[in-house]
C-alpha atoms as a PDB file:
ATOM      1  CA  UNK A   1       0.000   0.000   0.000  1.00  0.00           C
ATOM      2  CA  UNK A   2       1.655   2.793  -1.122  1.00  0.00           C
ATOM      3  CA  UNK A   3       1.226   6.525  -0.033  1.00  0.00           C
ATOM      4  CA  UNK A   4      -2.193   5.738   2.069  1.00  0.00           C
ATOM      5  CA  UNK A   5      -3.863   4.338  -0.836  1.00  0.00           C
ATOM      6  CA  UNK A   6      -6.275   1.310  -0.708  1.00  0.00           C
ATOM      7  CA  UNK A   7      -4.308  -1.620  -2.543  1.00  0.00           C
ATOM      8  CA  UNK A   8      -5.359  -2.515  -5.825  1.00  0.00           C
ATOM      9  CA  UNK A   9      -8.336  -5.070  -6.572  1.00  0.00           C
ATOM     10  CA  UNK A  10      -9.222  -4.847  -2.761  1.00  0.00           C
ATOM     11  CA  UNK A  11     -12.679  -5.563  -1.778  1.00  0.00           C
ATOM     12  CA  UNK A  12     -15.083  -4.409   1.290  1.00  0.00           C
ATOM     13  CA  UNK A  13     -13.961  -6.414   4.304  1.00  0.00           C
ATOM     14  CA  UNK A  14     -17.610  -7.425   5.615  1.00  0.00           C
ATOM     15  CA  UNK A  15     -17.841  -9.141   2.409  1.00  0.00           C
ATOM     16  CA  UNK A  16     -16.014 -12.380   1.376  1.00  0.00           C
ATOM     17  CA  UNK A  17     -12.195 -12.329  -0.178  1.00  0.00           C
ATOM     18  CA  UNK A  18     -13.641 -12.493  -3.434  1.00  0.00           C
ATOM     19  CA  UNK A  19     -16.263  -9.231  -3.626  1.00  0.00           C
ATOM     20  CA  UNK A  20     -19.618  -8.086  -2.463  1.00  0.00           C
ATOM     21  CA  UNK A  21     -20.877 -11.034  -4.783  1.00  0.00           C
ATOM     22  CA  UNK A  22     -24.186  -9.614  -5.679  1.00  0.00           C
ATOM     23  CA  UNK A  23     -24.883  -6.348  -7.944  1.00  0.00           C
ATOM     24  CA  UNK A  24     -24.548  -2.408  -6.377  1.00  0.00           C
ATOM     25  CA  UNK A  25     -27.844  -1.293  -7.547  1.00  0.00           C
ATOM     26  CA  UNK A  26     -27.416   2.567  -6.611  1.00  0.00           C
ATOM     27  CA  UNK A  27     -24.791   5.535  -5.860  1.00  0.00           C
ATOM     28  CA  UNK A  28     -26.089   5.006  -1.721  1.00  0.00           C
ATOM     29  CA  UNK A  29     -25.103   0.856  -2.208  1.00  0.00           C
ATOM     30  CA  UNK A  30     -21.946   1.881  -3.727  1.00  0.00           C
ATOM     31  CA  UNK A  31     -21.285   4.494  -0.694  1.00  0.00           C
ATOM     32  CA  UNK A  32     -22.172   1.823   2.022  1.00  0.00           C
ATOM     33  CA  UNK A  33     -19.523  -0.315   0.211  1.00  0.00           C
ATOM     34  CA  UNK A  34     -17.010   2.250  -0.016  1.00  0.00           C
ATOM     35  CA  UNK A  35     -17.832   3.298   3.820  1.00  0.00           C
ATOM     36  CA  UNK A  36     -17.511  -0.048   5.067  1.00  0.00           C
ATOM     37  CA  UNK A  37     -13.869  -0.600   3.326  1.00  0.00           C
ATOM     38  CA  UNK A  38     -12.552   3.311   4.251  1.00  0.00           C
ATOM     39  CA  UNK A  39     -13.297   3.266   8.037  1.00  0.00           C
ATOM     40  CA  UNK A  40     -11.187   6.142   8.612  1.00  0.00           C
ATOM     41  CA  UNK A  41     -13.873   8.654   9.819  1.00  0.00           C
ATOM     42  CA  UNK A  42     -11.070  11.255   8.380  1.00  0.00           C
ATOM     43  CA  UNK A  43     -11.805  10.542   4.834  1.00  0.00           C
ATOM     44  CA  UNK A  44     -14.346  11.978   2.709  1.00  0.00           C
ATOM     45  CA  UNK A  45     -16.139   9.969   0.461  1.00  0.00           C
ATOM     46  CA  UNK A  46     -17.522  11.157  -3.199  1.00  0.00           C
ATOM     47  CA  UNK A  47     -19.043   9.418  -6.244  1.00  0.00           C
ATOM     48  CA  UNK A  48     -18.027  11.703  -8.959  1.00  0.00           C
ATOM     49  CA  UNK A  49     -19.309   9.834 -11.663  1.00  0.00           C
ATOM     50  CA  UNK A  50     -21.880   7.091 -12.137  1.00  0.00           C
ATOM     51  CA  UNK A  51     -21.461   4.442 -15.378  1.00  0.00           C
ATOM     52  CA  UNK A  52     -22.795   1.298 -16.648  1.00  0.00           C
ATOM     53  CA  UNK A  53     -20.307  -0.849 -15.234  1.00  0.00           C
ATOM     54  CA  UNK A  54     -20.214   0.900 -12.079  1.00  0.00           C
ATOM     55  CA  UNK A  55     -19.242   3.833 -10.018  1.00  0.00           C
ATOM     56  CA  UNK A  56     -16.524   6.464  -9.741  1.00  0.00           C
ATOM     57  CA  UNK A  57     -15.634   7.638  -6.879  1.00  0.00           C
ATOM     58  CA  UNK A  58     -13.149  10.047  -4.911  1.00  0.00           C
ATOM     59  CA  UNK A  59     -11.441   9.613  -1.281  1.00  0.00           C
ATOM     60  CA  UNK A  60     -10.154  12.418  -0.036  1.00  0.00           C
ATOM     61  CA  UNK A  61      -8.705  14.225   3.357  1.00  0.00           C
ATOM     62  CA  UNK A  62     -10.316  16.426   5.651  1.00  0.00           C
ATOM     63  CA  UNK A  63      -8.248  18.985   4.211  1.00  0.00           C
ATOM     64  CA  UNK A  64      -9.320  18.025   0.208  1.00  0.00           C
ATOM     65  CA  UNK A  65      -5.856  15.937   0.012  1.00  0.00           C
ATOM     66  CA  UNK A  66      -6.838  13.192  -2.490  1.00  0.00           C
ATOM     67  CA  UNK A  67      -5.860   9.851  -1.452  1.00  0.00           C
ATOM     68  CA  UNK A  68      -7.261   7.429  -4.107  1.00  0.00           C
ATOM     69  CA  UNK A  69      -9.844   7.062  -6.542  1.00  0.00           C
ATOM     70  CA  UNK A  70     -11.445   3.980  -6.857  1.00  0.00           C
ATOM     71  CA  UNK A  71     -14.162   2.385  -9.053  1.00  0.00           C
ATOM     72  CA  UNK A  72     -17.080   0.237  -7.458  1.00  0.00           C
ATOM     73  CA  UNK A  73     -18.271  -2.519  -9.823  1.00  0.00           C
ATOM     74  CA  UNK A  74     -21.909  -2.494  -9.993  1.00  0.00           C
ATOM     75  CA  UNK A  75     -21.886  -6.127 -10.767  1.00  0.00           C
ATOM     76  CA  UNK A  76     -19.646  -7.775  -8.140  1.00  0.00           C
ATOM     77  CA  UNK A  77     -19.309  -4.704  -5.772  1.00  0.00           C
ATOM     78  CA  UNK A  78     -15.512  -5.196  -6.484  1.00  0.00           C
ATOM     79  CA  UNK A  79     -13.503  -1.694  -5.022  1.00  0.00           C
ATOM     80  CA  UNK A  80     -10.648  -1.201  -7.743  1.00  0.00           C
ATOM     81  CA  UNK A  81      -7.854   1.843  -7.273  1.00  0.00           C
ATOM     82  CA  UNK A  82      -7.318   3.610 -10.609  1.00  0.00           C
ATOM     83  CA  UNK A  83      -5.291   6.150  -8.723  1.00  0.00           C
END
């Protein structure tokens, strides 16, 4: 993990080591994910963009620091970096 950022491929720890396993239906599924996984109440959370194959979505500081950006697959619930 390199410079605070999530590693790549990781997935939301309440979830099996494989994904979510079932589809994100919404931006507020896809923010419950992402909450779940960044526990650090320090880090804002943002979906800056919402696609077919899933969501877009920003983690940043308190201060507006980014630390990652990260993609939520709507089909497996899979949290990618594409930092």
């Amino acid at each position: 993990m390199g410079q605070g950022r999530a590693p790549y491929g990781a997935y939301c720890p309440q979830k099996e080591s494989y994904g979510a396993r079932r589809p994100v239906k919404g931006p507020e599924e896809a923010m419950a994910i992402l909450r779940s996984y960044f526990q650090d109440k320090e880090l804002i959370i943002n979906i800056v963009k919402e696609r077919r194959w899933g969501f877009i979505a920003e983690i940043t500081k308190q201060d507006g620091t980014l630390v990652d950006v990260v993609i939520v697959d709507r089909r497996t619930g899979r949290i990618r970096s594409i930092y």
